[in-house]
Protein backbone atom coordinates (compact mmCIF):
# COMPACT_ATOMS: atom_id res chain seq x y z
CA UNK A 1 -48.49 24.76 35.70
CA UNK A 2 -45.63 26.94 36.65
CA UNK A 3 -42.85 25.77 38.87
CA UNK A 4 -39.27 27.04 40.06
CA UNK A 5 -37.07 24.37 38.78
CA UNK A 6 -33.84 26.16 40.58
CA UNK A 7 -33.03 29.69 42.09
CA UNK A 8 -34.41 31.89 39.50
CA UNK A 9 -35.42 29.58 36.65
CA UNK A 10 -39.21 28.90 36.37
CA UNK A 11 -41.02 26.44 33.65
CA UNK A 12 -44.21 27.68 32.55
CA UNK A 13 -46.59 24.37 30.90
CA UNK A 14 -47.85 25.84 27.95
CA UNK A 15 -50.66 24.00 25.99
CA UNK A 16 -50.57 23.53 22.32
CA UNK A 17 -53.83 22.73 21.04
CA UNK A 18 -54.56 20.58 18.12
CA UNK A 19 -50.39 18.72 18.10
CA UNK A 20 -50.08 15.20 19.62
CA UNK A 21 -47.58 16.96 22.48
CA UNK A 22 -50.09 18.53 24.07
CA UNK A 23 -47.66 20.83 25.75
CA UNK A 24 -44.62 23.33 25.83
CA UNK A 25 -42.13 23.63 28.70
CA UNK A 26 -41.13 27.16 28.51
CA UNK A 27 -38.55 28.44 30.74
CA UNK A 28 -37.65 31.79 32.48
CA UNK A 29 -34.36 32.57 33.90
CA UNK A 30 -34.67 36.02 35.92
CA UNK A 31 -31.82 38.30 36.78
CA UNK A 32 -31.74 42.07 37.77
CA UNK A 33 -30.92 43.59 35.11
CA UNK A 34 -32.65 41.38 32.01
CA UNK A 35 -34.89 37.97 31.77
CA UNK A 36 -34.83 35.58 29.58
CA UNK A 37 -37.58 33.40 28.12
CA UNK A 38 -36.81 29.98 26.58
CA UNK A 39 -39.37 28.87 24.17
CA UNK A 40 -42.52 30.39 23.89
CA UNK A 41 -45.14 27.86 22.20
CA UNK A 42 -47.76 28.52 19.21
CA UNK A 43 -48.83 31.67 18.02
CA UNK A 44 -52.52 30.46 19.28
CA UNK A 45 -54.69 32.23 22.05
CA UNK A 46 -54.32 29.31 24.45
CA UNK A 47 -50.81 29.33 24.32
CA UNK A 48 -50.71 32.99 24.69
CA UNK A 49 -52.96 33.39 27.66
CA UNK A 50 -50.87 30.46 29.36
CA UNK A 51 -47.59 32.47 28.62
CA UNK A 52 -48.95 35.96 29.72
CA UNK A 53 -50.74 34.21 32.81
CA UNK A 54 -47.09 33.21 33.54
CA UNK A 55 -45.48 35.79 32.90
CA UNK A 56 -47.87 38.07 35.17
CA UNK A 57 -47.51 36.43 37.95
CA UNK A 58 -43.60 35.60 37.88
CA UNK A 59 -43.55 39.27 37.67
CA UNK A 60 -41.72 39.66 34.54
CA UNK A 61 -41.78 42.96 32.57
CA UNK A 62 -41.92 42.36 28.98
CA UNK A 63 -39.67 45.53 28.25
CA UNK A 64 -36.59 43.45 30.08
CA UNK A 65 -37.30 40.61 28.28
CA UNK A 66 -35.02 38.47 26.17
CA UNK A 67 -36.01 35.70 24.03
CA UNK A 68 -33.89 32.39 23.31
CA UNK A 69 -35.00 30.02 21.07
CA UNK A 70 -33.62 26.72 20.68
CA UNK A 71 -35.56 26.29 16.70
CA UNK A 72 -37.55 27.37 14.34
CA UNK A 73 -41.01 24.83 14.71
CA UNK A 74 -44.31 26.76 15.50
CA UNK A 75 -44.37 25.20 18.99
CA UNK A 76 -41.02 27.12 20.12
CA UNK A 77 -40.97 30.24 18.44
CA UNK A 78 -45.01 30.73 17.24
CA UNK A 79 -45.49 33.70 20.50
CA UNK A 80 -42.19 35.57 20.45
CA UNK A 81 -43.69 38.75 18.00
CA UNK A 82 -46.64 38.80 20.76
CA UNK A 83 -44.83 38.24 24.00
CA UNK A 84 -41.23 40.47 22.65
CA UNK A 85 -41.48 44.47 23.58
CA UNK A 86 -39.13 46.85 21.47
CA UNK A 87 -36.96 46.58 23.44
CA UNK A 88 -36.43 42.37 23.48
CA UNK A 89 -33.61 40.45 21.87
CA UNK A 90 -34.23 37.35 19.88
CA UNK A 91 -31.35 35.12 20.13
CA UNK A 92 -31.49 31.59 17.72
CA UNK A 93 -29.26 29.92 15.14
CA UNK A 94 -28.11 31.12 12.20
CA UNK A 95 -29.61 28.33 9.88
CA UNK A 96 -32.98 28.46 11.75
CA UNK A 97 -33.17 32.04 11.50
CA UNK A 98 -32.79 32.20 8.04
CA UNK A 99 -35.39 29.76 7.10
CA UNK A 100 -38.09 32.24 9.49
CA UNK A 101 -36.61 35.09 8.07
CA UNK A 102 -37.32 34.18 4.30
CA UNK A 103 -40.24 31.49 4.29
CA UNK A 104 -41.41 31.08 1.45
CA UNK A 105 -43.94 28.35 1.99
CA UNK A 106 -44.03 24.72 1.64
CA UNK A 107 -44.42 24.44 -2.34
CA UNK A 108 -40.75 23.21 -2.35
CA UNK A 109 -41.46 20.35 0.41
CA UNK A 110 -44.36 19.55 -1.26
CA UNK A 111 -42.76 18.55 -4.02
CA UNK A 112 -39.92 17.11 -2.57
CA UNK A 113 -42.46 14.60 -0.72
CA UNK A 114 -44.16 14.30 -3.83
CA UNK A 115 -41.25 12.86 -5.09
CA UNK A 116 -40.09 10.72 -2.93
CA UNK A 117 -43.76 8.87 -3.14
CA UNK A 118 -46.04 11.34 -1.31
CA UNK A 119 -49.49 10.67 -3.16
CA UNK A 120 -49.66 13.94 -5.22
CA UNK A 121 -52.32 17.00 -4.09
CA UNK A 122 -52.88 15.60 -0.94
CA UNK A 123 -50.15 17.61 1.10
CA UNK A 124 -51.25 21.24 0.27
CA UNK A 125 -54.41 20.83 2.36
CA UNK A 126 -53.28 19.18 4.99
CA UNK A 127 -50.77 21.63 5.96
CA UNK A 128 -53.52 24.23 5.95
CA UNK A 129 -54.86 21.74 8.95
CA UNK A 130 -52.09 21.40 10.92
CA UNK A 131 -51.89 23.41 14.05
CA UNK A 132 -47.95 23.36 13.65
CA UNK A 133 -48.41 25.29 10.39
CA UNK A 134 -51.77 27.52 11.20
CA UNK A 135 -49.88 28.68 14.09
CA UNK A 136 -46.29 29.67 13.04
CA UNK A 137 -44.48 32.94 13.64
CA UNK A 138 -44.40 35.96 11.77
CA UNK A 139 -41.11 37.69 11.15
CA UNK A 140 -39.67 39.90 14.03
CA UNK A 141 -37.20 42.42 14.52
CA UNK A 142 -34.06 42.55 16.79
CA UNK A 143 -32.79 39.39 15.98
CA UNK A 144 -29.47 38.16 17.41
CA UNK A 145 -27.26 34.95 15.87
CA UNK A 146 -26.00 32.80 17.99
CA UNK A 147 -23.31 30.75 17.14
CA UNK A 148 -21.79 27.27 18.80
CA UNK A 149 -19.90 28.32 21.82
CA UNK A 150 -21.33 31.97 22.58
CA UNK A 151 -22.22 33.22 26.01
CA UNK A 152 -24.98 34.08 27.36
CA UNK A 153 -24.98 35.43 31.36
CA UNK A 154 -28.12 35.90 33.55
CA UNK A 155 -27.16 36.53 37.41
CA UNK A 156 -25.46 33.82 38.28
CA UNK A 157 -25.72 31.49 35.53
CA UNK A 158 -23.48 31.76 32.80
CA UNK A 159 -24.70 29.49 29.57
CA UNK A 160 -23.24 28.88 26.50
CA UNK A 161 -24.89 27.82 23.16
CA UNK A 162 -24.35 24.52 21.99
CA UNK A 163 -25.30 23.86 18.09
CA UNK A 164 -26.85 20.39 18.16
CA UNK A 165 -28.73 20.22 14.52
CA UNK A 166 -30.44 17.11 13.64
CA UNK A 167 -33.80 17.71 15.03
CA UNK A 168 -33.41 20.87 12.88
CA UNK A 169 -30.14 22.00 10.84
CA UNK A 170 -29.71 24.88 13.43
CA UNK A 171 -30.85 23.21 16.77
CA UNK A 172 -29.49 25.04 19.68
CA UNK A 173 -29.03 24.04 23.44
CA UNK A 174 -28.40 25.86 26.22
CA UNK A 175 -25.34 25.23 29.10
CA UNK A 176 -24.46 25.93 32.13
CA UNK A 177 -21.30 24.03 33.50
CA UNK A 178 -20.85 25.39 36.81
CA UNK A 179 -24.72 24.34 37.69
CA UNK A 180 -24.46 21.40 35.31
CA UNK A 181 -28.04 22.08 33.79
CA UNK A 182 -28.69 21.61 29.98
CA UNK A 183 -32.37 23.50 28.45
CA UNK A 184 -32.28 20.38 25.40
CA UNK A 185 -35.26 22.02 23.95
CA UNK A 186 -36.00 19.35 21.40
CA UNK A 187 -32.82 17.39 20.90
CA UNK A 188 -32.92 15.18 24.08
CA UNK A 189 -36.38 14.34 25.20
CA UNK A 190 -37.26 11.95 27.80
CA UNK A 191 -40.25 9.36 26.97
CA UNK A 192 -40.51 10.81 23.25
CA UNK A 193 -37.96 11.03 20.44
CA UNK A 194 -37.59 13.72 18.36
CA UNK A 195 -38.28 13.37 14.82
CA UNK A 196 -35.66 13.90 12.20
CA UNK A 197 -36.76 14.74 8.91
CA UNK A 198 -34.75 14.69 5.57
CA UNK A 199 -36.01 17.70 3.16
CA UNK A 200 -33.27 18.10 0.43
CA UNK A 201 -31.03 14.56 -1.06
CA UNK A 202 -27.57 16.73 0.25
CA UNK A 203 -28.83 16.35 3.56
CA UNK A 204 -28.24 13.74 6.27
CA UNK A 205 -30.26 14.68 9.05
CA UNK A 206 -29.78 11.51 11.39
CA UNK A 207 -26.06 11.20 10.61
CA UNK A 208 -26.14 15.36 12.31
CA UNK A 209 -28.42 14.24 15.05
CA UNK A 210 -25.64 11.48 16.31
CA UNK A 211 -22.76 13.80 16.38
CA UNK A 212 -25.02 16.26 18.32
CA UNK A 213 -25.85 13.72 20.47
CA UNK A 214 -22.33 12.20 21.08
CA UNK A 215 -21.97 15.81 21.81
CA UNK A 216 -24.20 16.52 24.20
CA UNK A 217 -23.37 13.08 25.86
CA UNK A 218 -19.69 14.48 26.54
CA UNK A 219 -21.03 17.30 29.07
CA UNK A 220 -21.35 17.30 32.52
CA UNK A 221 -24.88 17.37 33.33
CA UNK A 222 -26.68 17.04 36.80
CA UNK A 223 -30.57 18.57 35.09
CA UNK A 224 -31.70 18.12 32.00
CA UNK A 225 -34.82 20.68 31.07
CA UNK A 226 -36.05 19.79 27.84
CA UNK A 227 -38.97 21.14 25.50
CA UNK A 228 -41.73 18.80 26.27
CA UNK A 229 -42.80 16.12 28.78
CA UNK A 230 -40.81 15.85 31.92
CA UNK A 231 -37.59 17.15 33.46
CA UNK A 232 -35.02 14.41 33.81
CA UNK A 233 -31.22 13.89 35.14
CA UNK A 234 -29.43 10.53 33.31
CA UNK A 235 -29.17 12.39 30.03
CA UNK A 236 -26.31 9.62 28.93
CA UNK A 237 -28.33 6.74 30.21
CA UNK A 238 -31.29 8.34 27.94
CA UNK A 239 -29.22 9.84 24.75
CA UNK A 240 -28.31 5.53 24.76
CA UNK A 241 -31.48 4.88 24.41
CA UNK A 242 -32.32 7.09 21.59
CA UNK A 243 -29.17 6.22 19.29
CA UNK A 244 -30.47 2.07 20.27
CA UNK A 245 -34.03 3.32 18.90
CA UNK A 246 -32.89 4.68 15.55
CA UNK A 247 -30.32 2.08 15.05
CA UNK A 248 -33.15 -0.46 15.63
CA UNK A 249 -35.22 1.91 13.17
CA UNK A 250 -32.40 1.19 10.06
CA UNK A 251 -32.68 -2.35 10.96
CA UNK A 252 -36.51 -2.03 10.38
CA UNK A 253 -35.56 -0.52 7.47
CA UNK A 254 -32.76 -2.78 5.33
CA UNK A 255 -35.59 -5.57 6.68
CA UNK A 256 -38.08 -3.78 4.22
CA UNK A 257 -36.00 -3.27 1.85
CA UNK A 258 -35.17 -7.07 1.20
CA UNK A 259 -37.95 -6.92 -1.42
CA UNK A 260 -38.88 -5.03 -4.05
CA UNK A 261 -37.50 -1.12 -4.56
CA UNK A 262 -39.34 1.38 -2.44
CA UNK A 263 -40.14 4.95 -1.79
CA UNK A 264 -39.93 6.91 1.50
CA UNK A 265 -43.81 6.73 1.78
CA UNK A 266 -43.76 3.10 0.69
CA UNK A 267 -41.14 2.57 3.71
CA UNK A 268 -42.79 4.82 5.62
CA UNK A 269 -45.89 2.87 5.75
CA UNK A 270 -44.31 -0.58 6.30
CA UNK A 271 -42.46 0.42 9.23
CA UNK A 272 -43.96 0.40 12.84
CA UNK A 273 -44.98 3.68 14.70
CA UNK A 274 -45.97 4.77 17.92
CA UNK A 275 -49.40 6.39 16.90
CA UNK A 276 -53.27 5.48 17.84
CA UNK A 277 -53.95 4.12 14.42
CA UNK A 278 -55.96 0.92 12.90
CA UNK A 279 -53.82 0.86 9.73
CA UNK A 280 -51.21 3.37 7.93
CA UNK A 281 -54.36 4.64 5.85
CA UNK A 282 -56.14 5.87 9.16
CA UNK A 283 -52.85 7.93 9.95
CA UNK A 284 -54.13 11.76 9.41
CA UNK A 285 -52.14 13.06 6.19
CA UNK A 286 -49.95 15.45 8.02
CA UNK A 287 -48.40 12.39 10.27
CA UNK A 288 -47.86 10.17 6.89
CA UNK A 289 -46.04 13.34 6.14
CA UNK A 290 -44.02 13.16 9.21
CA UNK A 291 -43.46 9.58 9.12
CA UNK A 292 -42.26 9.74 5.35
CA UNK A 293 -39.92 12.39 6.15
CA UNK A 294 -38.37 10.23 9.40
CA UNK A 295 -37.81 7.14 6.77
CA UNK A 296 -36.07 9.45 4.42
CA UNK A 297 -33.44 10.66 7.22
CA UNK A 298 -32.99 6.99 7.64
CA UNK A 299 -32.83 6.32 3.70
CA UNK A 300 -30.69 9.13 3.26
CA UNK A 301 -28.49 7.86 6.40
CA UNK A 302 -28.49 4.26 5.02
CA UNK A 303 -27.66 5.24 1.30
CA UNK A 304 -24.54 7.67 2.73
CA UNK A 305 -23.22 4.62 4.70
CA UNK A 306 -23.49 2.49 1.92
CA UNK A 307 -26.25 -0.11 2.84
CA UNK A 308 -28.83 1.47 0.33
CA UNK A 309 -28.87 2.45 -3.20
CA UNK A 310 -31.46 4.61 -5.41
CA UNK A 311 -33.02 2.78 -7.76
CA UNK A 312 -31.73 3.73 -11.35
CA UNK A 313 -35.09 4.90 -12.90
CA UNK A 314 -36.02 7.71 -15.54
CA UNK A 315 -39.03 9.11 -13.74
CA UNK A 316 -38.94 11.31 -10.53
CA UNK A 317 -39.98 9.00 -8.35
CA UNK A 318 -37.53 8.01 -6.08
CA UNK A 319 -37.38 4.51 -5.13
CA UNK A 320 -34.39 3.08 -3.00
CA UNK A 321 -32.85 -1.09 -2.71
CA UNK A 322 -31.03 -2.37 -0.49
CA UNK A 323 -27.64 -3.24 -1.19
CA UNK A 324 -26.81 -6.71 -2.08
């Protein structure tokens, strides 16, 4: 599907085959003098036919062609080294563009997971699987950091970046005050939340993701066009409802906790999750992944606000109680 969402901003559906989402919503803005491309999808055939089918017949020349993307998962930023010309700026967070820029694969998640109750050798292959991972980026050149604040001006639209990490630790939306429109990429979906990993114990990923959304929620904003699934307008009325489902999630979790110590995967598999599943054991080993790494932003949020403690063990397992 491709659509005109306003004067001179187009969404292009972009498929991505083998990930629950089914889809990308990339965007392009189109001025006279340079474009710019929002998103991009997997680095996958399908997703690049859909993008160049787009692209062809919005009439957009590659060569004055900008790229901004909002982070660094294979579903946003897989096509830009395929779609970019020479000539194309890559704009995206600092902290995002560092982790593309010197990727060094996922032996140090691995272990972290692994430690935090992951069954051990079971991650390596998986990720080999997953379409997120298959179908990554490869490094490219002309690379531009955007910072929190900085403008960006296409025609008559005149953005600036807003850092919103929680989703990922550089997460960046796009604004536009005078038209009141918001491109949320991943950080404020409508239907779907976002999932919010934990990947080092310095880091609290869900305690990031409610600033950024307090954040966001202080805006003026009349159009919301976000990564996936549909375009919506109430983006108060829905960032709400997402703080009311994680807080409900840390309920979940002190209510599992009541017991014995756990792990992340231990929680992980207690708690309740939107996926077509018999039992936790039928999950596919790349959404236990997922799952374990959205109860340890919730640990890890928990533990900082003082309702959860690590077990005091001598092993590396990682096991946490809740506080009495």
């Amino acid at each position: 599907m491709i659509e005109e969402i306003q004067p001179n901003i187009c969404r292009i559906e972009v498929p991505l085959p083998g990930l629950p989402l089914k889809s990308l919503n990339s965007y392009l803005i189109r001025s006279d003098e340079r474009n710019l491309i929002i998103d991009t999808g997997l680095n996958c055939d399908e997703s690049f036919e859909a993008m160049k089918a787009g692209m062809e017949k919005l009439g957009v020349n590659p060569a004055q062609t900008d790229f901004f993307i909002s982070h660094h998962h294979a579903d946003h930023i897989g096509l830009v080294p395929r779609l970019a010309s020479e000539s194309s700026k890559v704009y995206m967070s600092r902290h995002d563009a560092a982790i593309i820029q010197s990727w060094q694969g996922f032996d140090s998640i691995v272990s972290y997971s692994e430690n935090h109750g992951f069954p051990k050798n079971r991650l390596s292959s998986a990720f080999k699987q997953y379409a997120g991972i298959r179908f990554g980026s490869e490094i490219f050149r002309n690379l531009i950091i955007s910072e929190d604040g900085d403008p960006l001006c296409l025609g008559e639209y005149y953005f600036r970046c807003v850092h919103t990490p929680g989703h990922t630790g550089g997460h960046m939306c796009l604004y536009e005050p005078q038209h009141k429109i918001l491109f949320s990429g991943d950080h404020v979906l409508m239907d779907i939340s976002s999932n919010i990993q934990c990947f080092r114990d310095t880091d609290n990923p869900l305690k990031d993701y409610f600033d950024s959304l307090d954040k966001v929620s202080r805006l003026e904003v009349s159009l919301v066009l976000p990564g996936h699934r549909r375009i919506f307008s109430d983006h108060r009325k829905r960032i709400t409802g997402l703080i009311s489902h994680h807080k409900k999630r840390l309920d979940e979790i002190l209510d599992i906790l009541n017991g014995s110590p756990r792990s992340a995967y231990e929680t992980a598999s207690e708690m309740t999750w939107d996926f077509r599943a018999d039992s936790w054991t039928d999950f596919p080993i790349a959404h236990q992944w997922f799952a374990t790494g959205e109860a340890l932003a919730h640990l890890r949020y928990l533990e900082e606000d003082g309702r959860v403690i690590r077990e005091n063990n001598k092993t590396e397992l990682r096991r946490f109680l809740r506080r009495s």
